[in-house]
Protein backbone atom coordinates (compact mmCIF):
# COMPACT_ATOMS: atom_id res chain seq x y z
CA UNK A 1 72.94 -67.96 -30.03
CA UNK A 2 71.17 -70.06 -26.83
CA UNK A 3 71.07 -68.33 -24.10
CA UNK A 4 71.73 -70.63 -21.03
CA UNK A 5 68.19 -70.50 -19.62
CA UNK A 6 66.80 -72.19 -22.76
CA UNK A 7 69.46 -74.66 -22.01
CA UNK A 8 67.47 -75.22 -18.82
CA UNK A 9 64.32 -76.00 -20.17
CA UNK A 10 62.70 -79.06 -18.68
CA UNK A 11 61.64 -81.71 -21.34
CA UNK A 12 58.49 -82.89 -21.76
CA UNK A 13 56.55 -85.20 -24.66
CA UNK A 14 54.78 -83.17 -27.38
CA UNK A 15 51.53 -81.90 -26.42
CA UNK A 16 50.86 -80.67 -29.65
CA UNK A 17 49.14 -83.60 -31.44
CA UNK A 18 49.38 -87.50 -31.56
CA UNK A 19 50.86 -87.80 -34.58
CA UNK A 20 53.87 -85.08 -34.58
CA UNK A 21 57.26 -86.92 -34.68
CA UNK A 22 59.16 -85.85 -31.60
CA UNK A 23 60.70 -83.12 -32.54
CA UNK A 24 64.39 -84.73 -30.79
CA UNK A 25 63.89 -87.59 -33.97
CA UNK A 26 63.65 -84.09 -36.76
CA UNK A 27 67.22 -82.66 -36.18
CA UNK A 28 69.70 -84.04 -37.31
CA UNK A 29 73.52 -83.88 -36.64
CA UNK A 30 76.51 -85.24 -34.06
CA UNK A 31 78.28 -83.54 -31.52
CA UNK A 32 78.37 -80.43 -30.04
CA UNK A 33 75.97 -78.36 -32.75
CA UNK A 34 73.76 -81.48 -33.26
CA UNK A 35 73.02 -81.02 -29.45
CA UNK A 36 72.56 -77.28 -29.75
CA UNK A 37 69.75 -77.73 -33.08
CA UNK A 38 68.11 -80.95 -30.97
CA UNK A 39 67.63 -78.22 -28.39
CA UNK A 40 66.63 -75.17 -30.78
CA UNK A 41 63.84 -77.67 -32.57
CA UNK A 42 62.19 -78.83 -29.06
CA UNK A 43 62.00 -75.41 -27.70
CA UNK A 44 60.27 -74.11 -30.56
CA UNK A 45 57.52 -76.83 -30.76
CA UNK A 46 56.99 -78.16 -27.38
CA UNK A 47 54.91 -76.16 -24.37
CA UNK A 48 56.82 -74.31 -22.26
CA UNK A 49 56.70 -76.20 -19.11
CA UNK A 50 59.22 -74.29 -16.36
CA UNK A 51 62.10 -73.00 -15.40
CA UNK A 52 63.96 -74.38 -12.10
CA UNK A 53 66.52 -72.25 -10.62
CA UNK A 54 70.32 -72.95 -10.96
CA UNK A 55 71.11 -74.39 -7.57
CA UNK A 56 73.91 -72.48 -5.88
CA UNK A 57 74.64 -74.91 -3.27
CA UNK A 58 73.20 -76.35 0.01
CA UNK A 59 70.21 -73.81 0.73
CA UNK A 60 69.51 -72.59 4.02
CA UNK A 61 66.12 -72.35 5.55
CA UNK A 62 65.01 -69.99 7.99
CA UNK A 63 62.67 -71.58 10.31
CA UNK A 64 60.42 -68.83 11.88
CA UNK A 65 59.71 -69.01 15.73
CA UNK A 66 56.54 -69.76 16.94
CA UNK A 67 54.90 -68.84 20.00
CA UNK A 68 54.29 -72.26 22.01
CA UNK A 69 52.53 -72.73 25.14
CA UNK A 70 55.17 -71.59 27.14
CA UNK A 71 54.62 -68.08 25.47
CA UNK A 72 51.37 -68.19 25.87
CA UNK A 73 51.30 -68.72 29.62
CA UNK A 74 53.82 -65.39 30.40
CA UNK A 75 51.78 -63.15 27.83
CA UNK A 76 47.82 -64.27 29.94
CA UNK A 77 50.32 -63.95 33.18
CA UNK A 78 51.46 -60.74 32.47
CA UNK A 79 47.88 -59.95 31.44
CA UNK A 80 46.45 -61.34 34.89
CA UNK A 81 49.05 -59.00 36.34
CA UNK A 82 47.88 -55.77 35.05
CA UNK A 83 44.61 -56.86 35.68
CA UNK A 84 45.01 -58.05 39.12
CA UNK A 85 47.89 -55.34 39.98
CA UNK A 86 46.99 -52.28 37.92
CA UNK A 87 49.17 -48.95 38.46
CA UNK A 88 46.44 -46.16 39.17
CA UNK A 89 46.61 -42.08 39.48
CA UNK A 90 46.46 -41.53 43.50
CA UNK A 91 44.67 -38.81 44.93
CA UNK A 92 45.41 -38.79 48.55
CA UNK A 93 42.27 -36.71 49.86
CA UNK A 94 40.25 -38.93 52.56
CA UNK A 95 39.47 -42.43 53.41
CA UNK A 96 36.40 -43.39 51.39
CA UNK A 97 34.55 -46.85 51.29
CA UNK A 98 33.15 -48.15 47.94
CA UNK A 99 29.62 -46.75 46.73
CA UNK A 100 30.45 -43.34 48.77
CA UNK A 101 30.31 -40.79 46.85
CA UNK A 102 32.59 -37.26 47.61
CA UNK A 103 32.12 -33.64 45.87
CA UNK A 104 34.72 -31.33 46.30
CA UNK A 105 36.10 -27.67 45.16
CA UNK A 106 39.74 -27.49 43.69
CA UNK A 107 41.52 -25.50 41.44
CA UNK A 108 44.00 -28.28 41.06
CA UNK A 109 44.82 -28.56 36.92
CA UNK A 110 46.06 -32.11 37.91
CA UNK A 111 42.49 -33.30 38.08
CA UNK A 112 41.72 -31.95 34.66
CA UNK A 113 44.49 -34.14 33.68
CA UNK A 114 43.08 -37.27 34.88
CA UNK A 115 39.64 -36.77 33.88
CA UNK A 116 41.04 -36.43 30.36
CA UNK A 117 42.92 -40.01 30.84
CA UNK A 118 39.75 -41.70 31.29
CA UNK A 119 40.28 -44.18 33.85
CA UNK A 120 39.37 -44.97 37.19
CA UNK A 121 41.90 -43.65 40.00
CA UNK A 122 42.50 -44.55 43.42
CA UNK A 123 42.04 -42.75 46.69
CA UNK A 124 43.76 -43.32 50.18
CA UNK A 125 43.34 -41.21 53.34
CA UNK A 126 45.98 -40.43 56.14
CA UNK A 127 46.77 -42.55 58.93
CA UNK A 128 47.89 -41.06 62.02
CA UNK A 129 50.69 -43.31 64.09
CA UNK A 130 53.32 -42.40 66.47
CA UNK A 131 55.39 -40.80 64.13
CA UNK A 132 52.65 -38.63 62.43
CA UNK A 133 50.84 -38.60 59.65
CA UNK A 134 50.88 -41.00 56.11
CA UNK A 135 49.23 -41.80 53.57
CA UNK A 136 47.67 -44.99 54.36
CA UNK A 137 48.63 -48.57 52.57
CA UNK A 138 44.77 -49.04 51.53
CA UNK A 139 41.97 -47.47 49.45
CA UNK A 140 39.61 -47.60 46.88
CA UNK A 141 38.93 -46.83 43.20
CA UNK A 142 37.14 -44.15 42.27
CA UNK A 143 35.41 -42.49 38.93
CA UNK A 144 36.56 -38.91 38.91
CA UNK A 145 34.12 -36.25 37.43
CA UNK A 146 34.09 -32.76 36.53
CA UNK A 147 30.64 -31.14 37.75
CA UNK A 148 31.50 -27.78 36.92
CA UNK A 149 35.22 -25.23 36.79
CA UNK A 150 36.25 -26.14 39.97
CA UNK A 151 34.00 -28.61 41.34
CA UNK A 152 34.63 -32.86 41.41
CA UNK A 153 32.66 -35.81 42.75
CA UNK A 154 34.75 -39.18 43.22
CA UNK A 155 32.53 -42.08 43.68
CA UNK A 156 34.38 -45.04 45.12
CA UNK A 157 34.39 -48.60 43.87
CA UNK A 158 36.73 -51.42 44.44
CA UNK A 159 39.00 -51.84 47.94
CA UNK A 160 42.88 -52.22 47.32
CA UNK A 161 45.79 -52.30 48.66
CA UNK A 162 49.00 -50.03 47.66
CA UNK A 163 51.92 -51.98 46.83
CA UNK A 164 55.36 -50.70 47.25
CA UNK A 165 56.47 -47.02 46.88
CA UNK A 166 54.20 -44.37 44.68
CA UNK A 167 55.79 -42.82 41.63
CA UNK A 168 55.83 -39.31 40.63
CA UNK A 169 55.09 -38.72 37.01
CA UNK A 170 55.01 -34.77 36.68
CA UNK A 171 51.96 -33.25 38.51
CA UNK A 172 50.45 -37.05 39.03
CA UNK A 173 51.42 -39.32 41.06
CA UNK A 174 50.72 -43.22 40.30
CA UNK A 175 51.06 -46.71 41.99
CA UNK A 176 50.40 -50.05 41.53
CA UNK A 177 47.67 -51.46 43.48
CA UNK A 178 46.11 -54.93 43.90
CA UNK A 179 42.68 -55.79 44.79
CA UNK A 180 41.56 -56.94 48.08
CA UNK A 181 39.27 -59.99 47.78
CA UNK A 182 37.96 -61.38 50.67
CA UNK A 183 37.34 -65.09 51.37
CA UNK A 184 34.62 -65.48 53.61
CA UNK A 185 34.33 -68.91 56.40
CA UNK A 186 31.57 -70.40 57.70
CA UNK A 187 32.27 -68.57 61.25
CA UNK A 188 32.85 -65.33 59.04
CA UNK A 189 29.55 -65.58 57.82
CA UNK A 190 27.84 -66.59 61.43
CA UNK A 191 29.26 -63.36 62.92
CA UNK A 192 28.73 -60.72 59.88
CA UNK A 193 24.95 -61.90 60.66
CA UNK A 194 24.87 -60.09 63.79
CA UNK A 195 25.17 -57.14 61.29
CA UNK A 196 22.13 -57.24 59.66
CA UNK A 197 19.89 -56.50 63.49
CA UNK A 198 22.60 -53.79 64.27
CA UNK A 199 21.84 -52.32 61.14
CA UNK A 200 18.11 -52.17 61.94
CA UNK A 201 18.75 -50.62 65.46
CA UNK A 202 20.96 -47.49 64.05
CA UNK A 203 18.77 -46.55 61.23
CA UNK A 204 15.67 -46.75 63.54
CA UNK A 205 17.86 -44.49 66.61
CA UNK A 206 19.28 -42.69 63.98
CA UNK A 207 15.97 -40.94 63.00
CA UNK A 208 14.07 -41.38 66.52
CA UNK A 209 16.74 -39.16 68.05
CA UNK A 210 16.48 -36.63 65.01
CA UNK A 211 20.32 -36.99 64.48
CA UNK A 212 20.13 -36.10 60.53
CA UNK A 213 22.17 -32.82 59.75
CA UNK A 214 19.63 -32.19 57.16
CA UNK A 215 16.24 -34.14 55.98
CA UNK A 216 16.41 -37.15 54.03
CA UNK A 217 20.37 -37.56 54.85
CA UNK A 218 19.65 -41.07 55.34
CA UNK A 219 18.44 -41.99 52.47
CA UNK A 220 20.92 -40.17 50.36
CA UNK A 221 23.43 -42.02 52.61
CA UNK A 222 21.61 -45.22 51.38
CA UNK A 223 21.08 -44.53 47.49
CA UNK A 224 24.81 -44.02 47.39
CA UNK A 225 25.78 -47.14 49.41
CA UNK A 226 22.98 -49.52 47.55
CA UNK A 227 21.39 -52.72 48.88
CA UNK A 228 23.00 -53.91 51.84
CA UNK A 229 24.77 -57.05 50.51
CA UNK A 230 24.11 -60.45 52.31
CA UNK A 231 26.05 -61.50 54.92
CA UNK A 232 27.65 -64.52 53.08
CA UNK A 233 29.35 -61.41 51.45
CA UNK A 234 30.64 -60.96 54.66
CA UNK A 235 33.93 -58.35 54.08
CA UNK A 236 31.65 -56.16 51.75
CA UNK A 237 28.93 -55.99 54.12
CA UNK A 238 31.21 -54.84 57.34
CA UNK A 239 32.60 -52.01 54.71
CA UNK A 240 28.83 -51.32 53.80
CA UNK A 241 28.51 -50.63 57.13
CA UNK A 242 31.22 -48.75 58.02
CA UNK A 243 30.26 -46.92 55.05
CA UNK A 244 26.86 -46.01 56.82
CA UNK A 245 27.93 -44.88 59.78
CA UNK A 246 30.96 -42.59 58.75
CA UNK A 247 29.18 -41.61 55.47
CA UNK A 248 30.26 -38.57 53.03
CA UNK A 249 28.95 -36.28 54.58
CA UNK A 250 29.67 -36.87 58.16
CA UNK A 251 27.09 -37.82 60.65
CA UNK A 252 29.35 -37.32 62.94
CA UNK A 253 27.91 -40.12 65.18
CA UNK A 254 30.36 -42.21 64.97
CA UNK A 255 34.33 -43.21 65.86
CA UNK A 256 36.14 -42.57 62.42
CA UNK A 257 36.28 -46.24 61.48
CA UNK A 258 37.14 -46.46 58.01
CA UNK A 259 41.09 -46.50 57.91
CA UNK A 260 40.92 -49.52 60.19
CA UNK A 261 38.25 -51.59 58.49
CA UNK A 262 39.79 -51.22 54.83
CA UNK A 263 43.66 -52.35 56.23
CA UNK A 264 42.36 -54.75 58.61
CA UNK A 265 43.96 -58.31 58.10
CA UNK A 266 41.44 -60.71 58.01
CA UNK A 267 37.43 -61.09 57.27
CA UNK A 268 36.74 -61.60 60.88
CA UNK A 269 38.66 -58.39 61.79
CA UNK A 270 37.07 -56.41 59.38
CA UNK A 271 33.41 -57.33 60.73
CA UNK A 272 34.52 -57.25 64.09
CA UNK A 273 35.74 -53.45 63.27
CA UNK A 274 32.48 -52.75 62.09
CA UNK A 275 30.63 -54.73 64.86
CA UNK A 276 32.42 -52.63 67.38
CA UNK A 277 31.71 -49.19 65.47
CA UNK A 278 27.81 -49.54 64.82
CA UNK A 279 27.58 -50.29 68.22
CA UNK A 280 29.44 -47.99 69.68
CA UNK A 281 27.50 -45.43 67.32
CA UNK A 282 24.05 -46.73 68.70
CA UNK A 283 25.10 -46.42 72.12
CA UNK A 284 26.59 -42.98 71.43
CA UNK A 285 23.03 -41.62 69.51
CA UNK A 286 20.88 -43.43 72.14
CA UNK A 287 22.63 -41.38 75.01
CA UNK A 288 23.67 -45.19 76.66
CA UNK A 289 27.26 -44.16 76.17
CA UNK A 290 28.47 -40.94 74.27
CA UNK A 291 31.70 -41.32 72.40
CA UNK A 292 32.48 -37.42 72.36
């Protein structure tokens, strides 16, 4: 008996040799068995070519989705956004400016916890206002450490700004943050300038008037903080120097400026907070004016 897939063969002219008969011209007979030999003698001498599948009716395709531009554009947004807007650990502790550097004791197993995360965290200070005390809307990132059981050093990094409410994840609290960049002007630049000879004068009184807490504060104040950057980087050089004259740890010399110059609203405010607290600080060290 044929079975109905040999009934499907394909036909095809002997491959065989030139001179074979086709095998179709061999069988003989009519009708119904006549077809059924004809098909019995080709199978058996030709090359089998192929089967093709019994259609079963119209065939659907299933076209798969591919990402298009469009797709492309919300994945490198959302990207940008977690780049741009990342949600960081908070440690609210003190106001630091980047390149300070803090060591601290705590038993605290929270830090432990972040340390073994891996990533940078952020630190704000507290901001005193007419109705008390809060954690303030800007900060830095920090690199958290473990120098020994209970002992940490944070050294700051990046200025940001907190954006909407913090989130309490068990012991750790997290929130997303955005970086500050700051655009400086031509009239920015012409006044963060007036930095660089302020600067000068404060080191110089600084040491003159013997106003170290211990020897060679100064310049551990200044291998933490770096070069002084140029005053076309005019918002990172008024926090450098806010940095230097509120510096980790404390002069105390100096109007706490830091709070204001890291939430201050514009380039020009944020020299002109620093303008006003190196100054006052040189006056204050000098004996021209004393702040406290």
């Amino acid at each position: 008996m044929i079975s109905s897939s040999a009934q499907l063969l394909m036909l095809a002219p002997d491959m065989a040799s030139s001179h074979d008969t086709d095998p179709r011209l061999r069988c003989k007979g009519r009708g119904k068995w006549a077809a059924l030999l004809l098909l019995a003698c080709w199978s058996r001498s030709m090359p089998f070519i192929g089967m093709p599948q019994v259609a079963e009716g119209p065939r659907r395709t299933m076209r798969r989705s591919q990402p298009d531009d469009d797709d492309f554009k919300v994945l490198q947004s959302r990207i940008n956004e977690l780049r741009e807007r990342p949600i960081l650990p908070v440690l609210v502790i003190d106001s630091m400016l980047p390149g300070q550097r803090l060591v601290f004791n705590s038993p605290n197993k929270e830090l432990q916890a972040l340390v073994q995360e891996e990533e940078d965290i952020g630190v704000i200070g507290m901001v005193r206002s007419r109705f008390g005390t809060s954690p303030a809307r800007h900060g830095v990132s920090a690199t958290l450490k473990q120098v020994n059981f209970n002992q940490w050093e944070l050294k700051a990094l990046r200025h940001f700004k907190v954006l909407g409410p913090a989130e309490q994840e068990g012991d750790i609290t997290r929130a997303k943050v955005e970086w500050v960049y700051d655009e400086a002007s031509e009239e920015d630049v012409k006044l963060a300038e007036t930095l660089v000879p302020l600067v000068d004068t404060w080191t110089a009184t600084l040491l003159e008037m013997g106003k170290e807490r211990y020897d060679g504060q100064l310049a551990d104040i200044l291998k933490d903080l770096g070069d002084m950057p140029d005053p076309t980087a005019a918002g990172e050089l008024a926090l450098w120097v806010a940095a230097l004259v509120n510096p980790i740890p404390a002069l105390g010399v100096a109007y706490e400026i830091r709070p204001a110059v890291l939430s201050a609203s514009s380039v020009r405010e944020r020299i002109e907070v620093a303008i006003e607290g190196i100054q006052g600080s040189i006056d204050h060290i000098s004996g021209k004016r004393k702040l406290f």
